[in-house]
Protein backbone atom coordinates (compact mmCIF):
# COMPACT_ATOMS: atom_id res chain seq x y z
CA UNK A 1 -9.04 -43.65 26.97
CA UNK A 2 -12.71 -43.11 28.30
CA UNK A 3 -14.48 -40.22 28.29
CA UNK A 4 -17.69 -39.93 30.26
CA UNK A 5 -20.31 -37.26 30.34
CA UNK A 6 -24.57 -36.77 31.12
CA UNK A 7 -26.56 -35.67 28.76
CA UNK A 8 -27.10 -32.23 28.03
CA UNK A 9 -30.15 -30.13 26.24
CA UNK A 10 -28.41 -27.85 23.77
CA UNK A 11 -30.22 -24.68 22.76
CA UNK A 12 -30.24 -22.70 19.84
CA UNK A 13 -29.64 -19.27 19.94
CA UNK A 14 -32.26 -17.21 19.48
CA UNK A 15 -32.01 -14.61 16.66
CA UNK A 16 -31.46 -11.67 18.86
CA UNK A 17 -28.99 -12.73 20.83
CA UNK A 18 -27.36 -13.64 17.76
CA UNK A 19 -27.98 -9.80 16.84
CA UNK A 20 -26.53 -8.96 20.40
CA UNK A 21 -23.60 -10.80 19.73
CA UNK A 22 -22.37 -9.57 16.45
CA UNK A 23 -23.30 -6.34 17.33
CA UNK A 24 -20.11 -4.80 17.94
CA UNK A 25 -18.93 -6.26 14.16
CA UNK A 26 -21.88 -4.49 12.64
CA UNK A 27 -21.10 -1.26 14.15
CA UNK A 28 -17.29 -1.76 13.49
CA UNK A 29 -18.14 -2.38 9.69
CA UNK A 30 -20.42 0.93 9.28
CA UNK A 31 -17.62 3.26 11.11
CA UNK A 32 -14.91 1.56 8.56
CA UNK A 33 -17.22 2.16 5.62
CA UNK A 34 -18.06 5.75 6.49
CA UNK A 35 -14.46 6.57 6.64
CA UNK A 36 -13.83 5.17 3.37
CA UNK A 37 -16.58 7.06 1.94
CA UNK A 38 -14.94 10.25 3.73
CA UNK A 39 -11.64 9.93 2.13
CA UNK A 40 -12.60 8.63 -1.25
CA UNK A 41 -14.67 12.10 -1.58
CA UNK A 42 -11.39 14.05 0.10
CA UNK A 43 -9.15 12.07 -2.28
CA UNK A 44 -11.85 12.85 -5.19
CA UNK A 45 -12.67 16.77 -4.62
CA UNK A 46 -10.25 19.70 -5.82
CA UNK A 47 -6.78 18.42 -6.45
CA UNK A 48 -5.79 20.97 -3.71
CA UNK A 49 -3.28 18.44 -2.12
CA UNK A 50 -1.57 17.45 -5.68
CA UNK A 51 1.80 18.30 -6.59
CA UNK A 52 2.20 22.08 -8.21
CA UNK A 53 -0.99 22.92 -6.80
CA UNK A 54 -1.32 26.28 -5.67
CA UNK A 55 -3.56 25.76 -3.23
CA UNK A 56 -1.65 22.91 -1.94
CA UNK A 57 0.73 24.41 0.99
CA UNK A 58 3.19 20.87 1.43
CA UNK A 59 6.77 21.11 0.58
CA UNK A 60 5.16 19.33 -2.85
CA UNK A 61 2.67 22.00 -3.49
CA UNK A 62 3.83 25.83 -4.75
CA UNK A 63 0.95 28.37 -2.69
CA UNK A 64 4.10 30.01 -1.71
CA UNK A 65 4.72 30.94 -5.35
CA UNK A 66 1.51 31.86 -6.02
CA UNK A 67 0.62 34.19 -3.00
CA UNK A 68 4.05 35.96 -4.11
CA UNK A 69 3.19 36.58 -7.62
CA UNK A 70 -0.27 38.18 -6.38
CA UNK A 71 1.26 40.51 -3.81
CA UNK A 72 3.44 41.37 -7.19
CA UNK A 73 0.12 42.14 -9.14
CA UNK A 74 -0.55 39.05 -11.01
CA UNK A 75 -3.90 37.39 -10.81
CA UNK A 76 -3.41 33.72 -10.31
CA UNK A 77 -6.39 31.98 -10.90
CA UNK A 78 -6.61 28.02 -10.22
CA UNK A 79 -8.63 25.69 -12.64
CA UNK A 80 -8.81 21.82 -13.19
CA UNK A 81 -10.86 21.55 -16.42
CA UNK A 82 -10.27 22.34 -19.87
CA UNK A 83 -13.75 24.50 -20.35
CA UNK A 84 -12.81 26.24 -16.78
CA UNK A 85 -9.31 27.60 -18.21
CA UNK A 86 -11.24 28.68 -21.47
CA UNK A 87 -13.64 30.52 -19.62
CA UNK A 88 -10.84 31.78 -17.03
CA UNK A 89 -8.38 33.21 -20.15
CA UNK A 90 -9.49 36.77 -20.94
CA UNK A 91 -6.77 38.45 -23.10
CA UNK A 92 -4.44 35.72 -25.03
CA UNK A 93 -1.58 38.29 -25.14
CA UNK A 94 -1.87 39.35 -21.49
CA UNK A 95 -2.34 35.96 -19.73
CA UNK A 96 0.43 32.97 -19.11
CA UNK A 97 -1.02 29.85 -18.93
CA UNK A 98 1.03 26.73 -16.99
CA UNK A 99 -0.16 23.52 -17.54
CA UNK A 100 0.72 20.46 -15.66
CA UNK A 101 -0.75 17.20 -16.66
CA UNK A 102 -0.78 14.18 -14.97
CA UNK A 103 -1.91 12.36 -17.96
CA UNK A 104 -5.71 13.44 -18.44
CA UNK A 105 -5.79 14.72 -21.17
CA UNK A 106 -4.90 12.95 -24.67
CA UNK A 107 -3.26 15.09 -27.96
CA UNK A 108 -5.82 17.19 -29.53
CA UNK A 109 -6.65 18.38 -25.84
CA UNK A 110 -3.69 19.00 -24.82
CA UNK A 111 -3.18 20.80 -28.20
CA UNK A 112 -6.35 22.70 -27.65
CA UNK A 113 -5.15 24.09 -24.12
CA UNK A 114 -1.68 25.42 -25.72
CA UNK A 115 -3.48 27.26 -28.44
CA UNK A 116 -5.20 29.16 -25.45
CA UNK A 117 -2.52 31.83 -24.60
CA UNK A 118 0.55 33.41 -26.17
CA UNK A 119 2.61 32.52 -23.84
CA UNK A 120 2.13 28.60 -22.51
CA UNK A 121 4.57 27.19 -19.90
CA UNK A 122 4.30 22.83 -20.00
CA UNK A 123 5.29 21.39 -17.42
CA UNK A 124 7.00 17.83 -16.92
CA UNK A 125 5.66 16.97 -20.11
CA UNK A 126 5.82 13.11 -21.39
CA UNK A 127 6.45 11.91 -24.71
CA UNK A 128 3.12 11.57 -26.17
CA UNK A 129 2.01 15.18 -24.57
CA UNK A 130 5.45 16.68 -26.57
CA UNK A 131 4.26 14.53 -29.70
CA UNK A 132 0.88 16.32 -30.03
CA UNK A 133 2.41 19.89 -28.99
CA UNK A 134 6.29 20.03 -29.63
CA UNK A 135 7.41 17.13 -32.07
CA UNK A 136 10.72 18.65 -32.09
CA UNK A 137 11.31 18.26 -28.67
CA UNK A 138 12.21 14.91 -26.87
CA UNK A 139 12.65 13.52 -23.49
CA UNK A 140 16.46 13.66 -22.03
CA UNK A 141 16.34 11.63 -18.77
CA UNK A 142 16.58 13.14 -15.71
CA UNK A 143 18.74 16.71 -14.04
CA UNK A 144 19.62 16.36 -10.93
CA UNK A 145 22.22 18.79 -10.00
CA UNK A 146 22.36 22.52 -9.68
CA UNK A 147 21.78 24.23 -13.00
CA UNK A 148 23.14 27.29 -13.60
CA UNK A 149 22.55 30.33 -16.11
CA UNK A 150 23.61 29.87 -19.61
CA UNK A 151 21.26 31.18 -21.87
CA UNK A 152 19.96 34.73 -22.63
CA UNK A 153 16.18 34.29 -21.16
CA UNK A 154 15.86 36.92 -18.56
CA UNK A 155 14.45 34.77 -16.05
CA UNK A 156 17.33 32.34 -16.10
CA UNK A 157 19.58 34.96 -16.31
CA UNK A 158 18.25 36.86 -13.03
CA UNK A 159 18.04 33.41 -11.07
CA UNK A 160 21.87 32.72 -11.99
CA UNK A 161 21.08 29.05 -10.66
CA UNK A 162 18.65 26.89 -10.30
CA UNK A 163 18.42 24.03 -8.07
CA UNK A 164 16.74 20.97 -7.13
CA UNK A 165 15.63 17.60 -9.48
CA UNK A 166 14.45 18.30 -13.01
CA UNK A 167 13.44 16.32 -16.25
CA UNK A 168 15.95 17.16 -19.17
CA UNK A 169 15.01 18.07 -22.74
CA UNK A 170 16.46 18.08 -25.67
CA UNK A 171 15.82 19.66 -29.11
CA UNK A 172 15.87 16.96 -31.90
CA UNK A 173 15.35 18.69 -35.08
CA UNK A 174 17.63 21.37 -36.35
CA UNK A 175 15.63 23.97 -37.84
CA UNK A 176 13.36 24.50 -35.05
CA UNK A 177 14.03 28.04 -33.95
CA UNK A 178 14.36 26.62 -30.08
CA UNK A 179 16.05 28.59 -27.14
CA UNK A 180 17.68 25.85 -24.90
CA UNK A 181 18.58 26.85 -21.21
CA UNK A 182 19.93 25.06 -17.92
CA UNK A 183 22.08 22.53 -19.54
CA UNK A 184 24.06 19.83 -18.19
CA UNK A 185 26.62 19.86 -20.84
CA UNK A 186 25.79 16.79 -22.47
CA UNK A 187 22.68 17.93 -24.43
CA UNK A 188 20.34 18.20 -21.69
CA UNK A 189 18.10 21.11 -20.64
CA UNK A 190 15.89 22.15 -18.13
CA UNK A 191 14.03 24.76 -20.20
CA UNK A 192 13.28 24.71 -23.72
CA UNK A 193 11.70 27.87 -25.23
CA UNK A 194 10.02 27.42 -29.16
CA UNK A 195 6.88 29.36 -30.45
CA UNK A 196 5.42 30.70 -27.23
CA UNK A 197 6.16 27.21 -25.62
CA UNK A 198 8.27 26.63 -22.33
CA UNK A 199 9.21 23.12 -21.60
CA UNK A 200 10.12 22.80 -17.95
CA UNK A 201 11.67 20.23 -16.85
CA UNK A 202 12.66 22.32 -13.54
CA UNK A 203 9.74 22.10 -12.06
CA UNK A 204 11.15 21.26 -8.16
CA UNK A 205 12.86 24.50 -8.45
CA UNK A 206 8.84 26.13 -7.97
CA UNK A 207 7.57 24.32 -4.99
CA UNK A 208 7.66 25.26 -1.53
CA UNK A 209 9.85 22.89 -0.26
CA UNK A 210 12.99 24.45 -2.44
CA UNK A 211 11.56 27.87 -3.63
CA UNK A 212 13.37 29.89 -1.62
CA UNK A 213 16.70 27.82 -2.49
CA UNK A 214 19.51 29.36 -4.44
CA UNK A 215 17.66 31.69 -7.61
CA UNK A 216 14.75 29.76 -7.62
CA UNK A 217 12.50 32.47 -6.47
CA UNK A 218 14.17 34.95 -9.22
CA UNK A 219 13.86 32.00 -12.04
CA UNK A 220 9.90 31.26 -10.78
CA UNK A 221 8.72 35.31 -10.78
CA UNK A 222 10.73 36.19 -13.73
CA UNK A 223 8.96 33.14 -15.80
CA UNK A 224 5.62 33.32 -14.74
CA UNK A 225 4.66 36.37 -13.65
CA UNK A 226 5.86 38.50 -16.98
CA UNK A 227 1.74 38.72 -17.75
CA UNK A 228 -0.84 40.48 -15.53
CA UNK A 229 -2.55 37.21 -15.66
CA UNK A 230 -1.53 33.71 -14.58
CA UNK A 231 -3.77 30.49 -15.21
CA UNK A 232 -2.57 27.88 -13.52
CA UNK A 233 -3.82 24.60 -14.93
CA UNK A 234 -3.75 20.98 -13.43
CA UNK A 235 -6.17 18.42 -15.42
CA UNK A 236 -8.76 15.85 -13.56
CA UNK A 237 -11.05 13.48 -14.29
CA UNK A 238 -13.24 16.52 -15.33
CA UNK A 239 -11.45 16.36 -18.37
CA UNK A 240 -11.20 12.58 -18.65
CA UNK A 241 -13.24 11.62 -21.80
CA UNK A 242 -14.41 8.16 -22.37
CA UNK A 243 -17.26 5.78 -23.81
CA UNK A 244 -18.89 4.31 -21.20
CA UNK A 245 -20.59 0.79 -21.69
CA UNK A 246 -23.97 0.32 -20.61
CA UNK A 247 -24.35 -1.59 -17.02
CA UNK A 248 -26.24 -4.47 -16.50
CA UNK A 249 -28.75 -2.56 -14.90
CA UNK A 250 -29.41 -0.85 -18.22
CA UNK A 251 -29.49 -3.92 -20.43
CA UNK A 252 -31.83 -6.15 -17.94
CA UNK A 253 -35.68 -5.82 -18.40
CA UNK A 254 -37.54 -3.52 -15.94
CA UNK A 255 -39.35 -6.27 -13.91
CA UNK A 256 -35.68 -8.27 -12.81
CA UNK A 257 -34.30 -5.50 -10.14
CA UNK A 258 -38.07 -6.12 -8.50
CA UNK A 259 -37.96 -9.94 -8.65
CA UNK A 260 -34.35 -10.23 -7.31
CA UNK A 261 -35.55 -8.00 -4.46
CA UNK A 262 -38.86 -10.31 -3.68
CA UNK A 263 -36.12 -13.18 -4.02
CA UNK A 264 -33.64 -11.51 -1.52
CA UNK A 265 -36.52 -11.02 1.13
CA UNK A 266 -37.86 -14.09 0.96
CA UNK A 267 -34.04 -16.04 1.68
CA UNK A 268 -33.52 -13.74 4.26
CA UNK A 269 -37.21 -14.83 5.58
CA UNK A 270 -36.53 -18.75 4.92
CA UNK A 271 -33.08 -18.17 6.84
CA UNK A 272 -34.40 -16.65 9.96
CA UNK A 273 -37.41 -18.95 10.01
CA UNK A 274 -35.47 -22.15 9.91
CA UNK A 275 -32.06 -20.77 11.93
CA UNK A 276 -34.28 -20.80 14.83
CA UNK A 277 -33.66 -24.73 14.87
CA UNK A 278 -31.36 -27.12 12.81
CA UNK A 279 -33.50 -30.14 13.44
CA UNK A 280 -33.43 -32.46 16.76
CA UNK A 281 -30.80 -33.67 18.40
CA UNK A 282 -29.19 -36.38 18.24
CA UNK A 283 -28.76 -38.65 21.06
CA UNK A 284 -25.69 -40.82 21.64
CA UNK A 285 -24.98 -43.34 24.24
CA UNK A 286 -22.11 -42.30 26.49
CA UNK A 287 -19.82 -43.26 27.38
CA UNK A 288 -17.76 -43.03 24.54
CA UNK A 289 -14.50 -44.63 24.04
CA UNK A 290 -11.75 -42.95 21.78
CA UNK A 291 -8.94 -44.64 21.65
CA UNK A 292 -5.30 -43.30 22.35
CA UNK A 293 -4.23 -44.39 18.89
CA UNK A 294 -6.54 -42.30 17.42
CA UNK A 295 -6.00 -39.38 19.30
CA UNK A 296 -1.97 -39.50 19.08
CA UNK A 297 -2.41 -40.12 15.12
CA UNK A 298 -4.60 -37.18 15.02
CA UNK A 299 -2.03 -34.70 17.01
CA UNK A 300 0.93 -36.42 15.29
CA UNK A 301 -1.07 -35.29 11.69
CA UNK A 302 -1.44 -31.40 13.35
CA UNK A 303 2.11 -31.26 13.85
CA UNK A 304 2.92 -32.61 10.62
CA UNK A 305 0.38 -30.21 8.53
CA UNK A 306 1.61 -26.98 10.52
CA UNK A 307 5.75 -28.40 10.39
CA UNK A 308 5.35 -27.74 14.70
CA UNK A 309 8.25 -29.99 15.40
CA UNK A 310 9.42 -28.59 18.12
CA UNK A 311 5.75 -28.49 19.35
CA UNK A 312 6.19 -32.15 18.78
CA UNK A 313 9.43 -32.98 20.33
CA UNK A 314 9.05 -30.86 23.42
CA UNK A 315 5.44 -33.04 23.65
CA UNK A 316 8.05 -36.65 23.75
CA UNK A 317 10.46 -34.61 25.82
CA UNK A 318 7.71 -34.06 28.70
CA UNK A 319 7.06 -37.54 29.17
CA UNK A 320 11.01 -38.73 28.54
CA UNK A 321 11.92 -36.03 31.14
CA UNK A 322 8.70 -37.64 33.60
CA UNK A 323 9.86 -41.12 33.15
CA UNK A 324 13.24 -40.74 33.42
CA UNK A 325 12.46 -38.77 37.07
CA UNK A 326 11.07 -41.54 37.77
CA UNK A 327 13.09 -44.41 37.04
CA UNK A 328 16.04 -42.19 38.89
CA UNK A 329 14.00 -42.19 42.00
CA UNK A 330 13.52 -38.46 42.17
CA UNK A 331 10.52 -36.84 44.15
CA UNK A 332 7.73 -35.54 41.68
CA UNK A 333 8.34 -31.87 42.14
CA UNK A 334 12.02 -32.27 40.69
CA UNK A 335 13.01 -29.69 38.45
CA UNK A 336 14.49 -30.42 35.13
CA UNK A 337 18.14 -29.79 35.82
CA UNK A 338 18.08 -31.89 38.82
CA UNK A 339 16.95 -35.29 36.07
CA UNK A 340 19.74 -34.46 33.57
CA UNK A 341 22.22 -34.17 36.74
CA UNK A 342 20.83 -37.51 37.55
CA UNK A 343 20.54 -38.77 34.13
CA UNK A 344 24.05 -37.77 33.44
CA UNK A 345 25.30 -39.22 36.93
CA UNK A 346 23.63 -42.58 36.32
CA UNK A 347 25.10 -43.44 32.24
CA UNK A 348 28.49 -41.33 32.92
CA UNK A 349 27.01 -38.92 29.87
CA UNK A 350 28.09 -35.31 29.62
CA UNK A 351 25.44 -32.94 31.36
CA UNK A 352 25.64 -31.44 28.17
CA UNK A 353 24.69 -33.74 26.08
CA UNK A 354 21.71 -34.67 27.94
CA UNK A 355 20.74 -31.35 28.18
CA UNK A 356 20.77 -30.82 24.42
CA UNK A 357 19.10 -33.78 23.53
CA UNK A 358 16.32 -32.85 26.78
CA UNK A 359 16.03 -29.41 26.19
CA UNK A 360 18.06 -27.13 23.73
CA UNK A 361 18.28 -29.08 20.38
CA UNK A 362 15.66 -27.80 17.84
CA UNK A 363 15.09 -29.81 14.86
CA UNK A 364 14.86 -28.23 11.72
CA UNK A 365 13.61 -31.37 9.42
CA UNK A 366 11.72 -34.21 9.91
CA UNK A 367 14.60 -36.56 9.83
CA UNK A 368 16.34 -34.59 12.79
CA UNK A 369 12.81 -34.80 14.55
CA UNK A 370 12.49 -38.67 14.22
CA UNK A 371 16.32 -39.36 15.15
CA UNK A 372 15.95 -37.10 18.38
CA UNK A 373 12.85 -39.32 19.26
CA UNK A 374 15.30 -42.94 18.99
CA UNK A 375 18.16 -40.81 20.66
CA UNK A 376 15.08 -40.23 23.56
CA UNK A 377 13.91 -44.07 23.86
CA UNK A 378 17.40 -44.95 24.06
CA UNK A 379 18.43 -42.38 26.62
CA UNK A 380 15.20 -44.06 28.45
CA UNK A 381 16.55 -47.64 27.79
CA UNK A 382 19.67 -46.90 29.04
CA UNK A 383 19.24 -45.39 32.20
CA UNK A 384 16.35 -48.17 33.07
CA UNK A 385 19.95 -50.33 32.17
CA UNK A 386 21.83 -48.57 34.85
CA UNK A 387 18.79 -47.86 37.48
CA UNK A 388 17.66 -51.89 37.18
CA UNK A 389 20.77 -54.00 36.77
């Protein structure tokens, strides 16, 4: 195979068109980064949109609960810090305090924040939180049925049931002096009163998705809104406490962030100055010959890297199907059905058969790929049989 062309000057592209070209990436890039920087400071600001948040209005969040207990007289006030809660508790004796932590806050905070108020409501707490605050309390896997009253707290017994998915509690030392409410019968509660303390495990029952389910509403206003006060308290990273190591910025010398920024503008410098030209061309005699080989080896290596065996039997099939319209006399426009008619005619083969082997048959390993490529040559050799006696 030959391949002939002229020669050609080829021009490198100057640096602004390059600019002109990628243009539309660079633009592309700055909108994507802009709105990552707008929802990672969404995602990072108040945790307005996290579950049990009162200011969160989603079928996760509970604003319905709160705006209810301040039409009822309670002052609900939000806060997301340990020091903001301190400041935000003015009477211990008049003020409940709900916390719900999404583990921020390690034992002797968490034990700080319960000391805060008389009366403390802990929500969903995990084993280490009921470790540093309620030892004698341990996890009981999970509630999910409708609970109903069965103990002699007022708020329970108002609701009459409580619904929706809960974490159950149990009480695992004897002499604690522990009120246990909302079983399931098997040693499992929803509620567990000691000291002051509420464990909730109900904590579905208060959002806004489910509030207005069953006694939830009674069970929610009768447990937090006995105090003229309610401080409702969801941990963040405010209260996250940890050592941070110094950078590498702080441990490097004073004269490297200078350097590596003389050494970035002078690559950038070198780069433009020399990608204006990649040295001269180089000239080659044409024509130049490639042979077929080389070319079919190449393709037949494509195939074989990307397993495109059908690409690569439908490539033999073309010319089988070419030849064989040929060696059956048939005018060059003749459509595929009209060889395998002819084909079939000629070796007194099933149009079937001829058709699979032409058209439908896909082979699904190599083998099947190389013995449909013999099963072509010898269709070929046999109908040159029949055509040339």
């Amino acid at each position: 195979m030959t391949i002939s062309a002229t020669p050609q000057q080829v021009i490198t592209p100057t640096v602004r068109r390059s600019l002109k070209r990628g243009a539309y990436w660079v633009v592309a890039v700055v909108v994507v980064l802009i709105i990552a920087v707008i929802a990672i400071g969404i995602s990072g600001g108040a945790r307005q949109g996290a579950p049990l948040s009162i200011t969160n209005a989603a079928p996760s969040g509970t604003m319905a609960l709160a705006e209810v207990l301040r039409q009822q007289g309670v002052d609900v006030v939000a806060t997301t810090s340990l020091e903001a809660t301190r400041d935000a508790i003015e009477s211990r004796a008049n003020t409940t305090l709900f916390i719900y932590d999404d583990n921020y806050l390690d034992g002797e905070q968490l034990a700080e924040a319960v000391s805060l108020a008389d009366t403390v409501v802990l929500a969903s707490p995990t084993f280490e939180a009921l470790q540093a605050v309620a030892p004698s309390i341990a996890q009981a896997g999970a509630l999910d049925e409708t609970l109903t009253s069965d103990c002699a707290v007022g708020a329970v017994e108002r609701a009459g049931t409580v619904s929706g998915d809960s974490d159950g509690y149990r009480v695992i030392d004897d002499t604690a002096d522990a009120v246990t409410c909302l079983g399931n019968g098997d040693g499992a509660f929803a509620l567990v009163q000691l000291d002051g303390l509420t464990v909730l495990g109900a904590t579905q029952s208060l959002t806004n998705e489910i509030i207005a389910n069953d006694g939830n509403a009674a069970f929610a206003l009768g447990l937090l809104g006995s105090k003229d006060a309610l401080v409702w308290y969801l941990p963040s990273f405010d209260d996250y406490e940890q050592d941070v190591p110094a950078t590498l910025g702080d441990l490097s010398p004073l004269w490297v962030s200078p350097a590596l920024g003389l050494l970035i503008l002078t690559f950038v410098a070198a780069a433009v100055w020399r990608g204006r030209r990649f040295g001269p061309l180089v000239v080659e005699n044409l024509p130049v010959t490639v042979k077929a080989s080389e070319t079919m080896l190449g393709r037949a290596r494509l195939y074989e890297k990307s397993s495109s065996r059908l690409r690569a039997l439908d490539s033999l099939r073309i010319g089988t199907i070419q030849r064989l319209a040929i060696e059956c006399g048939l005018p060059r426009l003749a459509t595929v059905d009209e060889v395998i008619g002819a084909v079939a005619a000629r070796t007194t083969t099933d149009v079937a058969a001829v058709r699979g082997l032409l058209v439908d048959a896909i082979p699904s390993t190599d083998r099947e790929l190389v013995s449909m490529s013999d099963d072509l040559l010898t269709l070929e050799r046999t109908v040159a049989r029949a055509t040339r006696p």
